[in-house]
N, C-alpha and C. Protein backbone atom coordinates (compact mmCIF):
# COMPACT_ATOMS: atom_id res chain seq x y z
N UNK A 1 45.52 34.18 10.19
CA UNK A 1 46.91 33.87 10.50
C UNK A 1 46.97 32.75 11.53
N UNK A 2 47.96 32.17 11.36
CA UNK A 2 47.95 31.26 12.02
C UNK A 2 48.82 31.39 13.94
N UNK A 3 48.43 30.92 14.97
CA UNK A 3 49.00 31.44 16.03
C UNK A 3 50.12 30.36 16.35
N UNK A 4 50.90 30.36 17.50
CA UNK A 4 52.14 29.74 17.93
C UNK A 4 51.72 28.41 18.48
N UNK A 5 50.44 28.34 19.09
CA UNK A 5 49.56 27.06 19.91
C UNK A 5 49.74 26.34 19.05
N UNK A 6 50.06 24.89 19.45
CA UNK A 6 49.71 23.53 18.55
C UNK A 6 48.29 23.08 18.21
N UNK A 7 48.30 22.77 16.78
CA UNK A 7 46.50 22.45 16.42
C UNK A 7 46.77 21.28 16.04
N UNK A 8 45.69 20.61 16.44
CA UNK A 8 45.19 19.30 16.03
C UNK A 8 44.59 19.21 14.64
N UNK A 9 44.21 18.00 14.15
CA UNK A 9 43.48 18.15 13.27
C UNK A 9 41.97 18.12 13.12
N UNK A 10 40.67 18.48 12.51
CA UNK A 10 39.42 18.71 12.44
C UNK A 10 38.91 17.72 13.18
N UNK A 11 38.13 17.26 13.87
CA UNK A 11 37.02 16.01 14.15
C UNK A 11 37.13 15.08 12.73
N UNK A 12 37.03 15.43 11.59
CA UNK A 12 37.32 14.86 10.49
C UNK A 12 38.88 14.44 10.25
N UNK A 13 39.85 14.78 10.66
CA UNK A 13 41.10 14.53 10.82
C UNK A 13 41.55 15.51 9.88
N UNK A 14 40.80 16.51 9.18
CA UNK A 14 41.47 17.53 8.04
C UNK A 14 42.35 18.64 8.96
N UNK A 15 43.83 18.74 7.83
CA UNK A 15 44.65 19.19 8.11
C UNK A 15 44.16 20.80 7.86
N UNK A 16 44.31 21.69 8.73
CA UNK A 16 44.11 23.50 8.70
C UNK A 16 45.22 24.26 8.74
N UNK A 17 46.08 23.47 9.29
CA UNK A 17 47.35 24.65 9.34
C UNK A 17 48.20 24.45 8.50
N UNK A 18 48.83 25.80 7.37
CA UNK A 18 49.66 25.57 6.01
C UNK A 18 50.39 26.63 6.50
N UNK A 19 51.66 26.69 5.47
CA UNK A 19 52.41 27.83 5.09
C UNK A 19 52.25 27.48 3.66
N UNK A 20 51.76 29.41 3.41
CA UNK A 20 51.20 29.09 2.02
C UNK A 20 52.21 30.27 1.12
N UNK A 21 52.61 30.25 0.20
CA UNK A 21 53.72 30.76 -0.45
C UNK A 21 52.53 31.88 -1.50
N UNK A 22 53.09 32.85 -1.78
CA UNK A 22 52.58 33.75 -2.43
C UNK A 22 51.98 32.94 -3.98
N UNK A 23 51.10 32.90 -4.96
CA UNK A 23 51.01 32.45 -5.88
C UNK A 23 51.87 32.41 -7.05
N UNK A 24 52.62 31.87 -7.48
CA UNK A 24 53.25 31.74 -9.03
C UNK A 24 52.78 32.02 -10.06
N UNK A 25 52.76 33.06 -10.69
CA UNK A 25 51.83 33.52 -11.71
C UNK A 25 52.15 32.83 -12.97
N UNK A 26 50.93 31.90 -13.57
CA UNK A 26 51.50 31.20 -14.48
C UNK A 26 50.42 31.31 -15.48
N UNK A 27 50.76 30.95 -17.18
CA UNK A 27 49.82 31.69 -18.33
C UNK A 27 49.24 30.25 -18.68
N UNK A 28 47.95 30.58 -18.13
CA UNK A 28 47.12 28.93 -17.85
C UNK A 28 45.75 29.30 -18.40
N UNK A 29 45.29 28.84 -19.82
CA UNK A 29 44.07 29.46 -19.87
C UNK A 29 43.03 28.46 -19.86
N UNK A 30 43.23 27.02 -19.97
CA UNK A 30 42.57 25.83 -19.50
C UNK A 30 42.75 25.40 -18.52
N UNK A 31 42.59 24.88 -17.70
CA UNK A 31 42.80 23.24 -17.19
C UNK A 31 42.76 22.20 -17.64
N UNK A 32 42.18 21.60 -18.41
CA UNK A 32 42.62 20.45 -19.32
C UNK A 32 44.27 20.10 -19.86
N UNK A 33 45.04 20.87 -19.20
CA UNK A 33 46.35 20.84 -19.73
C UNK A 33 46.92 20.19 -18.73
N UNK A 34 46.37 19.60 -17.33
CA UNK A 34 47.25 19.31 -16.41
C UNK A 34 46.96 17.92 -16.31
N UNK A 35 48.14 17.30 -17.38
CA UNK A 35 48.62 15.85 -17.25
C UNK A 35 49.71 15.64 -16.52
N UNK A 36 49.86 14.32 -16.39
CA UNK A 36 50.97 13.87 -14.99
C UNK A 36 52.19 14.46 -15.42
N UNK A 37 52.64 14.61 -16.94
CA UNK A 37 54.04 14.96 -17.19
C UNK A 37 53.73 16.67 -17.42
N UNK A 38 53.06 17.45 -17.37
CA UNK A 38 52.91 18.65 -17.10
C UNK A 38 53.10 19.14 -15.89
N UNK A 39 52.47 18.62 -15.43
CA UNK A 39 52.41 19.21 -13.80
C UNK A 39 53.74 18.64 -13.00
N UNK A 40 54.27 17.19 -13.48
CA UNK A 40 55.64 17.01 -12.86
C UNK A 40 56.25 18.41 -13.03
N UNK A 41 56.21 18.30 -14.99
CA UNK A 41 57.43 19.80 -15.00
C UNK A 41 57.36 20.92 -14.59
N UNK A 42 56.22 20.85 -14.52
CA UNK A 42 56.07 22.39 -13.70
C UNK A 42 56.05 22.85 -12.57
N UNK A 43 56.00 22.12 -11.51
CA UNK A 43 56.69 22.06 -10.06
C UNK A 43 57.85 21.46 -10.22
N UNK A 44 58.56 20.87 -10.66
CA UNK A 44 59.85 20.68 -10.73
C UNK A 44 60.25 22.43 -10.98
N UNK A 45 59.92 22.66 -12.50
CA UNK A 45 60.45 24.28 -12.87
C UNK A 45 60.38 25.41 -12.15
N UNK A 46 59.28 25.53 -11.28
CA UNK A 46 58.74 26.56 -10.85
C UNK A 46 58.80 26.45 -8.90
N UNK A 47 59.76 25.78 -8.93
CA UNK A 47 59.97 25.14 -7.79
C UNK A 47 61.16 26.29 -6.27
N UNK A 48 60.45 26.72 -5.23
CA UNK A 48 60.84 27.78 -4.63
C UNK A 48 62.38 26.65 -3.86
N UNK A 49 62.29 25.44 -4.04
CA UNK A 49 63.55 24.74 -3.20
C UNK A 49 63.86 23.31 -3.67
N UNK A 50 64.54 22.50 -3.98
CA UNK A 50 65.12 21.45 -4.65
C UNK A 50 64.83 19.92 -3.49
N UNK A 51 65.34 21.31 -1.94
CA UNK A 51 64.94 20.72 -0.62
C UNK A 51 63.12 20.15 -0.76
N UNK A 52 62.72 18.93 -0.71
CA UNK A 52 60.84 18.99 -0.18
C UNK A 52 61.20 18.61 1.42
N UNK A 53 61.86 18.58 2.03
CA UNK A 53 62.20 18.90 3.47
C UNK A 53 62.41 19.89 4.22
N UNK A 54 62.45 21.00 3.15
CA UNK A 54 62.78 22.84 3.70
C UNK A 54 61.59 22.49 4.18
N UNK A 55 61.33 24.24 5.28
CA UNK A 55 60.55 24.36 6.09
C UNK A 55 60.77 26.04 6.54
N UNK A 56 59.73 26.47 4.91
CA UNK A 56 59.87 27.80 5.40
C UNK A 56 59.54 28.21 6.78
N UNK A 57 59.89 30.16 6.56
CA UNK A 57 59.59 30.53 7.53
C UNK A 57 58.17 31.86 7.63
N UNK A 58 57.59 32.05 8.49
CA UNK A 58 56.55 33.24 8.00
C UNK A 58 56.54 34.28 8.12
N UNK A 59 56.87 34.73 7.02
CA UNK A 59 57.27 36.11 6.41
C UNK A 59 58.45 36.34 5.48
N UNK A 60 59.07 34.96 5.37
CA UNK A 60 60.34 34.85 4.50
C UNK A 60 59.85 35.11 3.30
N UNK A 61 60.12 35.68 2.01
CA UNK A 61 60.19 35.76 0.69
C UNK A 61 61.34 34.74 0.07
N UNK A 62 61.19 34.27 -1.04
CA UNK A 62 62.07 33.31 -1.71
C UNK A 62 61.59 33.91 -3.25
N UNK A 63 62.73 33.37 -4.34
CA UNK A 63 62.07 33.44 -5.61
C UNK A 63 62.20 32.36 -6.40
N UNK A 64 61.21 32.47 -7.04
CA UNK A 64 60.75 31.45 -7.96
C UNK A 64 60.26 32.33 -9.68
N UNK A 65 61.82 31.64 -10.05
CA UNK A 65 62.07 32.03 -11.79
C UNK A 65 62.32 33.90 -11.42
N UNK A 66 61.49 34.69 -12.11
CA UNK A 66 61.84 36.02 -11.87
C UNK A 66 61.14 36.92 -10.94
N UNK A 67 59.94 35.55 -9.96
CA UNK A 67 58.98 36.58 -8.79
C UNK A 67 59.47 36.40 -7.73
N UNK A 68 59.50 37.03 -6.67
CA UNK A 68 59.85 37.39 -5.23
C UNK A 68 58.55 37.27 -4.51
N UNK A 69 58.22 36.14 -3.87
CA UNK A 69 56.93 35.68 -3.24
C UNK A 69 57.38 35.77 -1.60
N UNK A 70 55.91 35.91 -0.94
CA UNK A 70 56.19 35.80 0.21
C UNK A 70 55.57 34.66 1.13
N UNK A 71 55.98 33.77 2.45
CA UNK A 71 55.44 32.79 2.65
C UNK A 71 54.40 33.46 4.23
N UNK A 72 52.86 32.75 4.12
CA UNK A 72 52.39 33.38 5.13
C UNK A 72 51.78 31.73 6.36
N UNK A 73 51.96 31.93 7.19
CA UNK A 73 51.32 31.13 7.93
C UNK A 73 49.74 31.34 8.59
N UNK A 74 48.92 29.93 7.91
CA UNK A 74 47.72 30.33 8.29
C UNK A 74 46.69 29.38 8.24
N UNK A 75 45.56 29.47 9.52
CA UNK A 75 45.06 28.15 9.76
C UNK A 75 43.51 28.70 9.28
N UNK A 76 43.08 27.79 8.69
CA UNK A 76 41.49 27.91 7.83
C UNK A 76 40.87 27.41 9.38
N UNK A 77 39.24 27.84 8.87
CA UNK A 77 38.40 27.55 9.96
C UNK A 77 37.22 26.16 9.32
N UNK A 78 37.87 26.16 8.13
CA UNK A 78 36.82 25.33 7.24
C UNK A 78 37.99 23.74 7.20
N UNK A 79 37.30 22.74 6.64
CA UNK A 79 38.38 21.70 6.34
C UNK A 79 39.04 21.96 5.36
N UNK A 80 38.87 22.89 4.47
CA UNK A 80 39.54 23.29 3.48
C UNK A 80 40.11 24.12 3.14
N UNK A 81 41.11 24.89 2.38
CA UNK A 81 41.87 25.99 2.40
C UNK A 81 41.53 26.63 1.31
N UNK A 82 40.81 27.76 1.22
CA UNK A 82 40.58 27.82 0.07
C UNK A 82 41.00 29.24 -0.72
N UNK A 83 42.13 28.81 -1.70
CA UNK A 83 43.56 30.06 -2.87
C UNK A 83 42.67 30.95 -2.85
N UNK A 84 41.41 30.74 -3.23
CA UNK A 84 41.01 31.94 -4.25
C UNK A 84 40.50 32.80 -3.31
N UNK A 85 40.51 32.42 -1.59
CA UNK A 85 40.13 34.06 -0.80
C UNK A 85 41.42 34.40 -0.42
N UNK A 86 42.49 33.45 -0.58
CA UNK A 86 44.16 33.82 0.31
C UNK A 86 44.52 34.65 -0.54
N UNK A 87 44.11 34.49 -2.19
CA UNK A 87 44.99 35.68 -3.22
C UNK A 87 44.22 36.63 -3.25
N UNK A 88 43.10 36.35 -2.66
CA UNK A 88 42.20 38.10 -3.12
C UNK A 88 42.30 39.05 -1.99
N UNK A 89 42.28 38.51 -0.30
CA UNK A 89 42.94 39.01 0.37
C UNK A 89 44.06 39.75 0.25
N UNK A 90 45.32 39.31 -0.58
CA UNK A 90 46.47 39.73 -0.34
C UNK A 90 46.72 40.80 -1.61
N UNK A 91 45.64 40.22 -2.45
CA UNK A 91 45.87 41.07 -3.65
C UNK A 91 46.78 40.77 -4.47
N UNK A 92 46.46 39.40 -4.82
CA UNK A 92 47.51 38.96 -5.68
C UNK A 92 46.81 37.87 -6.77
N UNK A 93 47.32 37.83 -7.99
CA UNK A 93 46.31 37.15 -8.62
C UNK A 93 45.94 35.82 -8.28
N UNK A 94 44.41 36.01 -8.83
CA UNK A 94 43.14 34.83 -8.34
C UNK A 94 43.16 33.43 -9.20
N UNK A 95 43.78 33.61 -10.65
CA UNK A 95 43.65 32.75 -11.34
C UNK A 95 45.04 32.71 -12.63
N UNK A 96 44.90 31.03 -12.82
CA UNK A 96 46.64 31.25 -13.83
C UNK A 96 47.83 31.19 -12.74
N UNK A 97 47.76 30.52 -11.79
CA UNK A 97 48.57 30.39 -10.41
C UNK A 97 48.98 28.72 -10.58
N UNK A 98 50.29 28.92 -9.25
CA UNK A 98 50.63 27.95 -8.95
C UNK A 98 50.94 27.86 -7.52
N UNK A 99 50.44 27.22 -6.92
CA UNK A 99 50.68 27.54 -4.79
C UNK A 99 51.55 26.76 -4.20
N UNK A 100 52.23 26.87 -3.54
CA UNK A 100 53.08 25.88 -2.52
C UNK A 100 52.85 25.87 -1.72
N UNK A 101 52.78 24.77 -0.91
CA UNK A 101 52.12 24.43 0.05
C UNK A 101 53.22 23.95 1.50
N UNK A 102 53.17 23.94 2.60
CA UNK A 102 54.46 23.81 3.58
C UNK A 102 53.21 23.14 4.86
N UNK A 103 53.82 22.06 5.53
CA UNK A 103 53.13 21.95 7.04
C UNK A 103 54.01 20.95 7.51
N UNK A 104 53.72 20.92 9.08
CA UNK A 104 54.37 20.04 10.14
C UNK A 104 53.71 19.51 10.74
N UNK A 105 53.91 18.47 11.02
CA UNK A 105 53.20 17.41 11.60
C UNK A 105 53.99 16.54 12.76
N UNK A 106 53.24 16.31 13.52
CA UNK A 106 54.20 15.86 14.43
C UNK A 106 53.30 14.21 15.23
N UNK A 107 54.10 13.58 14.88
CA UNK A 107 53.44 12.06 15.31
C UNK A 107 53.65 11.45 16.83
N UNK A 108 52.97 11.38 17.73
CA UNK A 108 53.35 10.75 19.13
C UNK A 108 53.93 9.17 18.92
N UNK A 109 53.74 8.95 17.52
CA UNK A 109 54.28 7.23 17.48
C UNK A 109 54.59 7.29 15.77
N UNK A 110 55.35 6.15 15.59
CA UNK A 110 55.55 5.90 14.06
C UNK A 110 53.60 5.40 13.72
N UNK A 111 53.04 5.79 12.56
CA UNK A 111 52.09 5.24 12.27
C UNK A 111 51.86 4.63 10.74
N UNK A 112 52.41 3.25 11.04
CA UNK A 112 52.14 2.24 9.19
C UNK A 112 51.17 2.54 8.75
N UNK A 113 51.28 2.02 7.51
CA UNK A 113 49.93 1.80 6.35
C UNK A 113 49.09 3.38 6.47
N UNK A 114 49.63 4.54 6.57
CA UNK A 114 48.33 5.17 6.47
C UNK A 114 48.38 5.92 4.87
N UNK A 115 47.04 6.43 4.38
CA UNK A 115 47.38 7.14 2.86
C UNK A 115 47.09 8.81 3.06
N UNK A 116 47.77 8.96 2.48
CA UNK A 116 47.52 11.11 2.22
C UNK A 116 46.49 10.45 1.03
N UNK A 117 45.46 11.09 1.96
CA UNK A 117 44.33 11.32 1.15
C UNK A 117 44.04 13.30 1.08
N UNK A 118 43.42 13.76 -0.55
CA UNK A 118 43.77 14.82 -0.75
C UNK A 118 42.61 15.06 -1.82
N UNK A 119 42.08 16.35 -1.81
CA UNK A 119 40.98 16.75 -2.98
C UNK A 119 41.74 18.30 -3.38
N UNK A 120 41.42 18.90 -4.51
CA UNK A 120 41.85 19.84 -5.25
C UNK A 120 41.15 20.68 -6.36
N UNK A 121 41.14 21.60 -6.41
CA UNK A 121 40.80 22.38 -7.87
C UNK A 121 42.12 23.24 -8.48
N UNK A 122 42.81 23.12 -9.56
CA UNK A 122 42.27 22.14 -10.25
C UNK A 122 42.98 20.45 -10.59
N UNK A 123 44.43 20.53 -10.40
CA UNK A 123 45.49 19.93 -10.07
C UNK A 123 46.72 19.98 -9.37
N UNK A 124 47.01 18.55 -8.64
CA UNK A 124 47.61 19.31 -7.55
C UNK A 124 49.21 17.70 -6.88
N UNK A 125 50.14 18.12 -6.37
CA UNK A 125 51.19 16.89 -6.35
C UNK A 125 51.86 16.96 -4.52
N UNK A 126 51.44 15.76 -3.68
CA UNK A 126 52.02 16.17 -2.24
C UNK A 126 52.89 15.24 -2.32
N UNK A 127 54.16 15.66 -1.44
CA UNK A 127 55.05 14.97 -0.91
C UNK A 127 54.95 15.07 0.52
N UNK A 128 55.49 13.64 1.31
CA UNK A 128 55.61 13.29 2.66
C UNK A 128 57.14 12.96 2.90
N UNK A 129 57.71 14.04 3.90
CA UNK A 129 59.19 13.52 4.16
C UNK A 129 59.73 14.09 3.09
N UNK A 130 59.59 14.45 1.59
CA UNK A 130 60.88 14.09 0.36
C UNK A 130 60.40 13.28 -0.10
N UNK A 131 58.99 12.37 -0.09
CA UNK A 131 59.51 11.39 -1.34
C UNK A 131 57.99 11.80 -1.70
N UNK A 132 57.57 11.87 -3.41
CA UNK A 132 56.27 11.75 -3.61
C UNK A 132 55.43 10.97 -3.05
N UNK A 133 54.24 11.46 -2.95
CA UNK A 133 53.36 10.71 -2.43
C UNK A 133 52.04 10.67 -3.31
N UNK A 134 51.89 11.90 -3.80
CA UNK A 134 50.11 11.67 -4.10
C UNK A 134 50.41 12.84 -5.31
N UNK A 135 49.84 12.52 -6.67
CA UNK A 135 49.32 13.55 -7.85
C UNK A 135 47.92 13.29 -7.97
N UNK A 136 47.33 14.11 -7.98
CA UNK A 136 45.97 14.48 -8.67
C UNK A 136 46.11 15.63 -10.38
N UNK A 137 46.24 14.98 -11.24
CA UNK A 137 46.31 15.26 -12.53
C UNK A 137 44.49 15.53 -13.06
N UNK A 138 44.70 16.83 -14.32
CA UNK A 138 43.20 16.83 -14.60
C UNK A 138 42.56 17.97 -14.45
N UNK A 139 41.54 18.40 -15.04
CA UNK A 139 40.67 19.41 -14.18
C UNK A 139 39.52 18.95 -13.60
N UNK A 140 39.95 19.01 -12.24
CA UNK A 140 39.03 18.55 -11.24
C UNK A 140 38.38 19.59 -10.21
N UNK A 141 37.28 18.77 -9.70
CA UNK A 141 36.63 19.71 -8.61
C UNK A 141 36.68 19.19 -7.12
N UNK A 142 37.25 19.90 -6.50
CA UNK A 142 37.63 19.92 -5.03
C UNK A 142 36.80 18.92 -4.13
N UNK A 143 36.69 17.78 -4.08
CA UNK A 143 36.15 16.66 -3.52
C UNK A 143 37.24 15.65 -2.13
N UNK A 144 37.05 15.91 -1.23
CA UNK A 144 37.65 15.46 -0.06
C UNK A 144 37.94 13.56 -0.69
N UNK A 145 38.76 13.14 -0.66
CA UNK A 145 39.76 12.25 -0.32
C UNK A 145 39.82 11.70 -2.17
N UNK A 146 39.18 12.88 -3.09
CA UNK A 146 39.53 12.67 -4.42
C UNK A 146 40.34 11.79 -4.81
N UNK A 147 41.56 11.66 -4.32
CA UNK A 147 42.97 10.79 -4.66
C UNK A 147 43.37 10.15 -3.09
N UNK A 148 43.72 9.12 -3.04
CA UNK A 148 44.88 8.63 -2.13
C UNK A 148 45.66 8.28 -2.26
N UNK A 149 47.06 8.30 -1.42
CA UNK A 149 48.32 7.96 -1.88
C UNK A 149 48.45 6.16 -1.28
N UNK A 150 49.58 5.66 -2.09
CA UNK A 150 49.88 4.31 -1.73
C UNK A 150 49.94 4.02 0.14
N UNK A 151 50.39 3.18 0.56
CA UNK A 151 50.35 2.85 1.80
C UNK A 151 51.78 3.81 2.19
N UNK A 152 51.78 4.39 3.46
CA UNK A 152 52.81 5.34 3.62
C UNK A 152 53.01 5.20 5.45
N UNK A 153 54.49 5.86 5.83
CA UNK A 153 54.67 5.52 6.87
C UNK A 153 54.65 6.95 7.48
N UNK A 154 53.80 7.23 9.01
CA UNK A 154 54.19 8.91 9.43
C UNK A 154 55.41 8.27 10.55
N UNK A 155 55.97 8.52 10.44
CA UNK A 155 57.12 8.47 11.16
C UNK A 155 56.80 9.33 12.95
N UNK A 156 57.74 8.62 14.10
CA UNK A 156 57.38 9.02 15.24
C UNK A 156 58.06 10.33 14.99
N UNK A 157 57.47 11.60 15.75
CA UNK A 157 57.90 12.81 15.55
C UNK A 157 57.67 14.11 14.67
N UNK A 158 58.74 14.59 13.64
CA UNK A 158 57.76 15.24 12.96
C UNK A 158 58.28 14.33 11.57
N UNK A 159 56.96 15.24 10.78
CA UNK A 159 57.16 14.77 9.37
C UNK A 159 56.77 15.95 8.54
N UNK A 160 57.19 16.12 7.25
CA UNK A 160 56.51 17.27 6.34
C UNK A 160 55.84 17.21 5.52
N UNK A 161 55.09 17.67 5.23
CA UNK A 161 53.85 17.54 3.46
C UNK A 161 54.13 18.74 3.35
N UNK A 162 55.11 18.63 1.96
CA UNK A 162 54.69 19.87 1.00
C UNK A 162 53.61 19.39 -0.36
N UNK A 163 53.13 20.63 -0.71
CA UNK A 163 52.01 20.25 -1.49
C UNK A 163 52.11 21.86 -2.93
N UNK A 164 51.40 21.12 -3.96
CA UNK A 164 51.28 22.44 -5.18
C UNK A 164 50.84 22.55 -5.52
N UNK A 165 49.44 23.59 -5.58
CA UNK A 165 48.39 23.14 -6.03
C UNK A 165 48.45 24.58 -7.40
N UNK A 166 47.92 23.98 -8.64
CA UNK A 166 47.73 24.64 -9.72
C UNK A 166 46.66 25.07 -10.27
N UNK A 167 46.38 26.03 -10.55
CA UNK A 167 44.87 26.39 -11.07
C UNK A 167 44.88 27.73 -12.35
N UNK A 168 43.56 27.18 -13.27
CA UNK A 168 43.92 28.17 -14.47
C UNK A 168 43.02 28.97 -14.13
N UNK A 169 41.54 29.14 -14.82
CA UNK A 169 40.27 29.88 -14.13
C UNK A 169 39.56 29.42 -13.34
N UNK A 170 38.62 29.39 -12.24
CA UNK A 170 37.79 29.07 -11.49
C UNK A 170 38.60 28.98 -10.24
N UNK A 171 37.81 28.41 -9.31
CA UNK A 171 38.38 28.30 -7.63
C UNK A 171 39.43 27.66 -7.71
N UNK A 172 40.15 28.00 -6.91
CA UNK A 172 41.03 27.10 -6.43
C UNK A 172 41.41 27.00 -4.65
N UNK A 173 41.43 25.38 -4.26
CA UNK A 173 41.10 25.24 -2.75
C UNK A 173 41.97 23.60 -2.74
N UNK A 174 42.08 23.08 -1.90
CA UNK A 174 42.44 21.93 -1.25
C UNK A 174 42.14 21.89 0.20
N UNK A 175 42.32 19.93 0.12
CA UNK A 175 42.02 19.70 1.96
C UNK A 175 42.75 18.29 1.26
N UNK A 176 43.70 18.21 2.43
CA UNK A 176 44.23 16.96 3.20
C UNK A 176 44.22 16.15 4.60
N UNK A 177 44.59 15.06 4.72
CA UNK A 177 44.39 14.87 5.85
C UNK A 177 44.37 13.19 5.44
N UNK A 178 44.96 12.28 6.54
CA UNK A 178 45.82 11.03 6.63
C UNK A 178 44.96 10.14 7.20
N UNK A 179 44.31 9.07 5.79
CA UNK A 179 43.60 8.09 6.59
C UNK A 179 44.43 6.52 7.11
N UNK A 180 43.88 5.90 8.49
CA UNK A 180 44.84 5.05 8.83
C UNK A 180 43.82 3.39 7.85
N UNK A 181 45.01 2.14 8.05
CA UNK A 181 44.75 1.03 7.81
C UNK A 181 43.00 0.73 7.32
N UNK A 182 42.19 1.44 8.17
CA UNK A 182 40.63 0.79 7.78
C UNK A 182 39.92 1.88 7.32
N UNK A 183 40.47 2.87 7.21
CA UNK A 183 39.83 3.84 6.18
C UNK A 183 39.32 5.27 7.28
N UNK A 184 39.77 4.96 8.76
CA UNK A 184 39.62 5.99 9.28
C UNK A 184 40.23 7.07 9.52
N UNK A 185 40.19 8.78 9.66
CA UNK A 185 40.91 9.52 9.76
C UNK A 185 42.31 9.61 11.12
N UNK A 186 42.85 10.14 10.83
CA UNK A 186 44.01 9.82 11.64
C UNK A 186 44.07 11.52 12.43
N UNK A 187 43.64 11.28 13.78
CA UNK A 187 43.20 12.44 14.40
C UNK A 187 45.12 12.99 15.60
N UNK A 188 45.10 11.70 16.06
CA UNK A 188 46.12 11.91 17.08
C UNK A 188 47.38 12.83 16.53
N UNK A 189 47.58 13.87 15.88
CA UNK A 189 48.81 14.37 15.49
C UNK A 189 48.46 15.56 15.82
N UNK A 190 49.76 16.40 15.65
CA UNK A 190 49.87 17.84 16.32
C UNK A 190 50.27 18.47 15.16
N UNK A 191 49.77 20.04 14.67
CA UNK A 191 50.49 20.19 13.80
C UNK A 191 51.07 21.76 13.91
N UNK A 192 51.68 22.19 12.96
CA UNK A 192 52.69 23.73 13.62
C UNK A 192 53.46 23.99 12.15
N UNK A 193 53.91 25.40 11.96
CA UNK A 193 54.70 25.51 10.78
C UNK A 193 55.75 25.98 11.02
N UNK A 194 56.57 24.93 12.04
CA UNK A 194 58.04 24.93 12.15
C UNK A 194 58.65 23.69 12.67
């Protein structure tokens, strides 16, 4: 679980602290099915808020289509977050899911040019602020900065990444985290899930 203290990000600049939404149980028996216009529709469809600027809360429940999920706050000890011990913990299914993802970030300065860089199993779509930023389409294996997004601005203060990550059988995990102008990680931010 995650505590009230502000966390930084890894020595690596990887982001640890999420609010992670109960899984979306979805009838997924490949991965090979997750092309860019799949996975749009299906976070569009399966979507807990219309808002990508909401900012759950932990312990709130919301629903999505006919499930009643709950949102938990919680910081990994690894650079990575990884579904498939958060659903077995909670007891909720491991595979055939869809995750939502929630964090805050908070910038001591506006910072240009940097990219959401992001790895996934098995496909996965982040937004910064409300506006897309980064899809990783495919069945892929969880590889740190797998995809980067175009040149992007963190704004002074806070900012939000929501994120969705989808998975049919096998693991499912992600790690993010914001490289600046020359390809280095972007350490100076604070982060919190409110």
């Amino acid at each position: 679980m995650a505590t009230a203290a502000k966390k930084a990000p890894d020595a690596k600049g990887f982001i640890q602290r999420w609010l992670v939404l109960e899984p979306v149980k979805k009838d997924i028996v490949r991965n090979n099915i997750f092309t860019d216009n799949y996975l749009k529709t299906t976070f569009s469809t399966d979507n807990f808020s219309p808002d990508y600027t909401t900012v759950p809360k932990n312990g709130e429940t919301v629903n999505v289509g006919n499930q009643q999920l709950k949102w938990y706050a919680l910081d990994s000890k690894a650079f990575n977050v990884n579904l498939y011990h958060f659903t077995y913990a909670i007891n909720k299914p491991k595979y055939g899911i869809l995750v939502w993802l929630v964090t805050v970030i908070d910038s001591p300065e506006e910072i240009k040019n940097v990219r959401l860089a992001a790895g996934c199993n098995s496909g996965s779509m982040w937004w910064l602020n409300g506006q897309e930023a980064l899809l990783l389409s495919g069945d892929r294996d969880m590889i740190a900065d797998n995809g980067t997004s175009a040149r992007l601005t963190l704004k002074k203060g806070r900012n939000i990444i929501r994120g969705a990550v989808i998975n049919g059988p096998g693991m499912a995990n992600f790690c993010v985290r914001f490289l600046d102008e020359k390809g280095a990680p972007v350490k100076n931010l604070s982060i919190s899930t409110e």
